[in-house]
PDB file of N, CA and C in Angstrom:
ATOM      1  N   UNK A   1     -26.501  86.192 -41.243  1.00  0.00           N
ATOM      2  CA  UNK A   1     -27.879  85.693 -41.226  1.00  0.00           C
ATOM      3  C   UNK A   1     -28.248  85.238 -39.817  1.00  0.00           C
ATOM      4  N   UNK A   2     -29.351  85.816 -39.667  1.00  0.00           N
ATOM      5  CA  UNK A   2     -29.954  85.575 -37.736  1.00  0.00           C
ATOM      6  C   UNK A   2     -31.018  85.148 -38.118  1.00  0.00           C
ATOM      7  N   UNK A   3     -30.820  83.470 -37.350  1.00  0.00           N
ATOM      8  CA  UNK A   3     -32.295  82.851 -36.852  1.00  0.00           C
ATOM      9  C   UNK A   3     -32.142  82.918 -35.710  1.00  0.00           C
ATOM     10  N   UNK A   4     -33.857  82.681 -35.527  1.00  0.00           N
ATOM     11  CA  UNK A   4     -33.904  82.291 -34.034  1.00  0.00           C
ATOM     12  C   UNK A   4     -33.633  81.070 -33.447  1.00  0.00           C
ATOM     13  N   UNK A   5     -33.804  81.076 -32.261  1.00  0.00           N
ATOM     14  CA  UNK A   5     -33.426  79.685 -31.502  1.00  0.00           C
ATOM     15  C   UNK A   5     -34.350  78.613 -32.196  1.00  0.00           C
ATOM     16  N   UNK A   6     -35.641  78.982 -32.363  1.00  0.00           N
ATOM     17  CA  UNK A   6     -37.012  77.639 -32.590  1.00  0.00           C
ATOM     18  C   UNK A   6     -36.518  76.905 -34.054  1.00  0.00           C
ATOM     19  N   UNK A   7     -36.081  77.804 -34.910  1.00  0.00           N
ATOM     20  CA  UNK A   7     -36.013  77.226 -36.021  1.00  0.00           C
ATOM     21  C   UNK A   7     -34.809  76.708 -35.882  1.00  0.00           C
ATOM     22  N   UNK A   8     -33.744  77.253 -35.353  1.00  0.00           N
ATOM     23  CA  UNK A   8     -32.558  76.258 -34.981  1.00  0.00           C
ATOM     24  C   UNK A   8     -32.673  75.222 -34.531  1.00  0.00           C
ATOM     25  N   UNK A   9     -33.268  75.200 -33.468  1.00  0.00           N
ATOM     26  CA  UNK A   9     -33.691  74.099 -32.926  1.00  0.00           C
ATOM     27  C   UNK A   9     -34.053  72.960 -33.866  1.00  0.00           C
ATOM     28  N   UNK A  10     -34.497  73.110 -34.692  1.00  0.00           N
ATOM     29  CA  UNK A  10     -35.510  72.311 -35.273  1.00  0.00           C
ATOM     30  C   UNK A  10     -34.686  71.938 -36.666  1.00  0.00           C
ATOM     31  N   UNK A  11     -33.907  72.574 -36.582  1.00  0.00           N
ATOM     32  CA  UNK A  11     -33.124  72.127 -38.081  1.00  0.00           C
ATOM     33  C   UNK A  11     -32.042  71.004 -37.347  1.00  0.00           C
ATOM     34  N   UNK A  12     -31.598  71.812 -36.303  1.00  0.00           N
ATOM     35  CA  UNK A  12     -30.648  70.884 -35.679  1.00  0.00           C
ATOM     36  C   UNK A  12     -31.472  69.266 -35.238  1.00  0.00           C
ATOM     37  N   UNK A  13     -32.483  69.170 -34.894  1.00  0.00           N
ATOM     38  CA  UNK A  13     -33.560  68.234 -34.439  1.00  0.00           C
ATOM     39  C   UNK A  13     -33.377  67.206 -35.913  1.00  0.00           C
ATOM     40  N   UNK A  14     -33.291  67.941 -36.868  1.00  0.00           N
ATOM     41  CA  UNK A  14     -33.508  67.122 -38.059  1.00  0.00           C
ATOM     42  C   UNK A  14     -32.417  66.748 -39.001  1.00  0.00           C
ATOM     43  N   UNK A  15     -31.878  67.690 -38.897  1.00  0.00           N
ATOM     44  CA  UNK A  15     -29.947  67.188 -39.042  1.00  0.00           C
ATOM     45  C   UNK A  15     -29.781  65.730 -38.396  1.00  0.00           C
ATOM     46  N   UNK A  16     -29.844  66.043 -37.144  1.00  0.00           N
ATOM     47  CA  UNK A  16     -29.561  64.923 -36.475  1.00  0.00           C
ATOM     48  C   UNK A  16     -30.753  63.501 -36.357  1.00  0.00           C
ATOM     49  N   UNK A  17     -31.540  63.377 -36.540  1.00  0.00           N
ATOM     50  CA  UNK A  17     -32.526  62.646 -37.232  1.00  0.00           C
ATOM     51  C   UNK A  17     -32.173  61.865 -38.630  1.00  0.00           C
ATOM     52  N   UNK A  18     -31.612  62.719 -39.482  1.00  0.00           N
ATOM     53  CA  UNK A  18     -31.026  62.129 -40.667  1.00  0.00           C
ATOM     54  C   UNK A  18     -29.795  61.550 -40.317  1.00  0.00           C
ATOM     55  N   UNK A  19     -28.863  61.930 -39.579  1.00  0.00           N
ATOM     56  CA  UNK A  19     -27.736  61.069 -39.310  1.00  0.00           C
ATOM     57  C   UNK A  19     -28.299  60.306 -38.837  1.00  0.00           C
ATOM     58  N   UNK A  20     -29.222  59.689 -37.718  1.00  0.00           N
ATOM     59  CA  UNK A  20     -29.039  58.337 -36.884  1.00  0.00           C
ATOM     60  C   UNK A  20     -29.924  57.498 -38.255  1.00  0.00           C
ATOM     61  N   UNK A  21     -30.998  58.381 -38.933  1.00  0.00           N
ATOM     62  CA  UNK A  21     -31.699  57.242 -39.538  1.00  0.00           C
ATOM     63  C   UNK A  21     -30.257  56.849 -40.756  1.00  0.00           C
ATOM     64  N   UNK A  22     -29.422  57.501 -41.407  1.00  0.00           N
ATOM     65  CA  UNK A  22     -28.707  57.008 -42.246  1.00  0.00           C
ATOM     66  C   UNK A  22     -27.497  56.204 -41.827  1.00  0.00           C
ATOM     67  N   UNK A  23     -27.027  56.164 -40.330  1.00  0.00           N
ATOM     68  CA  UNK A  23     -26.127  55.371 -39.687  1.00  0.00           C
ATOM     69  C   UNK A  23     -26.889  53.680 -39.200  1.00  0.00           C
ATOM     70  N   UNK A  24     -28.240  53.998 -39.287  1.00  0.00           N
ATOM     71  CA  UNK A  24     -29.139  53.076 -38.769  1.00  0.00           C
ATOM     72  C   UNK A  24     -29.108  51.858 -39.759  1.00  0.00           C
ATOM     73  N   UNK A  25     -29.527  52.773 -40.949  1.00  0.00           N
ATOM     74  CA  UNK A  25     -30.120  51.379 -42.207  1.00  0.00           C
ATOM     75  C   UNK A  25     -28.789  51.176 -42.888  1.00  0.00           C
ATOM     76  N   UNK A  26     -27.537  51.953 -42.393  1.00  0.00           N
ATOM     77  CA  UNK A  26     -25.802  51.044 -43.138  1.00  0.00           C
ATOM     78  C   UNK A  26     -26.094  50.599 -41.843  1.00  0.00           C
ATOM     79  N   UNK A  27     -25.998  50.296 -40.262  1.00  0.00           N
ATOM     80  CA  UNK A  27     -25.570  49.106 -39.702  1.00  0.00           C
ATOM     81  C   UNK A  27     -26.523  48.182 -40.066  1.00  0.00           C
ATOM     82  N   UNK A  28     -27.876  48.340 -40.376  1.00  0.00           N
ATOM     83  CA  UNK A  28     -28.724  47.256 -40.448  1.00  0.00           C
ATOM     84  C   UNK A  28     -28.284  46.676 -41.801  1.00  0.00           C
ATOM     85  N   UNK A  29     -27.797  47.088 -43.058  1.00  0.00           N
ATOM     86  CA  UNK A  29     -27.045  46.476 -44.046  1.00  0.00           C
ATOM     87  C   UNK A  29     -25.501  45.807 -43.711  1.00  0.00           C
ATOM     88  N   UNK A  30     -25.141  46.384 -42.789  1.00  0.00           N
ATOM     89  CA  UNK A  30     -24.229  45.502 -42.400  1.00  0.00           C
ATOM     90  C   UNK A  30     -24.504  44.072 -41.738  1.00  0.00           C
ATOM     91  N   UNK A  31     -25.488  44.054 -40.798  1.00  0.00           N
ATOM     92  CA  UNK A  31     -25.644  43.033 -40.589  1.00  0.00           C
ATOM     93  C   UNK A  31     -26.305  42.090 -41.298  1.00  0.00           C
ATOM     94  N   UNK A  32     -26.801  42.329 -42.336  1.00  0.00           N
ATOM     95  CA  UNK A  32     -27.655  41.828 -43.362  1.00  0.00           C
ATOM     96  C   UNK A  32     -26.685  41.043 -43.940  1.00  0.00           C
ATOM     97  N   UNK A  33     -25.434  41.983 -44.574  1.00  0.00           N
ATOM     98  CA  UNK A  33     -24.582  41.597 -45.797  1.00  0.00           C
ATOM     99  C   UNK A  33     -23.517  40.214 -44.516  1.00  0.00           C
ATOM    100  N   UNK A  34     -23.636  40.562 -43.263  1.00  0.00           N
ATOM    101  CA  UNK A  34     -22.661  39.376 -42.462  1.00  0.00           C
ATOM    102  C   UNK A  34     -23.682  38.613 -42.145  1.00  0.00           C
ATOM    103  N   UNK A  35     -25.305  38.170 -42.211  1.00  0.00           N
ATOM    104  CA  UNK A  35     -25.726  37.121 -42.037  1.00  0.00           C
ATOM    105  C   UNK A  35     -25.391  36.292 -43.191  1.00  0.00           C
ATOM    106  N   UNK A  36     -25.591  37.307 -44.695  1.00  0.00           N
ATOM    107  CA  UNK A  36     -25.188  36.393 -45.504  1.00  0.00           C
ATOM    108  C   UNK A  36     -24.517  35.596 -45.946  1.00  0.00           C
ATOM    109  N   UNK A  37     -23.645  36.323 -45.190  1.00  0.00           N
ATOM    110  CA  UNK A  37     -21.815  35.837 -45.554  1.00  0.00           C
ATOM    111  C   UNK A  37     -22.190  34.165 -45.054  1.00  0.00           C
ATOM    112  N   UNK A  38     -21.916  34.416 -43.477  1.00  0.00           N
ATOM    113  CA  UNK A  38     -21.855  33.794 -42.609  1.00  0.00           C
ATOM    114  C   UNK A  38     -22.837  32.242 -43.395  1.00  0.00           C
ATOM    115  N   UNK A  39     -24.077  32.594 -43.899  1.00  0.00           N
ATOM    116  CA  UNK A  39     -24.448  31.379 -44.233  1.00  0.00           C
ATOM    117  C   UNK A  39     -23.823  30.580 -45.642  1.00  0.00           C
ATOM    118  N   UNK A  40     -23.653  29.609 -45.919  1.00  0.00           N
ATOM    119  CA  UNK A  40     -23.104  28.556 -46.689  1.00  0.00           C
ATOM    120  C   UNK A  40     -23.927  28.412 -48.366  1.00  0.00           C
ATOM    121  N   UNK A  41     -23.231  29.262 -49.352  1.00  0.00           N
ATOM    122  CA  UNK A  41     -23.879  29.172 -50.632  1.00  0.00           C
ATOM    123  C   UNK A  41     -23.786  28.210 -51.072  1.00  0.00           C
ATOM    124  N   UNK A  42     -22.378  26.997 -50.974  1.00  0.00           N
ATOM    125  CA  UNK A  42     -23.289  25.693 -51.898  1.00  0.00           C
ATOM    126  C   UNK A  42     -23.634  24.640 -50.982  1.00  0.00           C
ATOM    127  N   UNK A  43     -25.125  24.930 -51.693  1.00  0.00           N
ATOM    128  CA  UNK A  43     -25.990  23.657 -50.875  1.00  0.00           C
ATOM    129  C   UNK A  43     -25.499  22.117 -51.446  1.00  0.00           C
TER     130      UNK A  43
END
């Protein structure tokens, strides 16, 4: 199967788009789940 470069391009553009946004919102849950930690549940 032969694509061209543009549509390669562009899949690859979005491949990689989905990795940073799905590496993005687990570190931002990570830091979420260690602010929580970090703060003191009994008041």
């Amino acid at each position: 199967m032969i694509m061209n470069t543009n549509t390669m391009i562009q899949y690859a553009q979005q491949f990689a788009y989905d990795r940073v946004k799905s590496i993005f919102s687990l570190y931002i849950l990570l830091l979420v789940t260690r602010k929580s930690n970090c703060r003191p549940w009994k008041t």
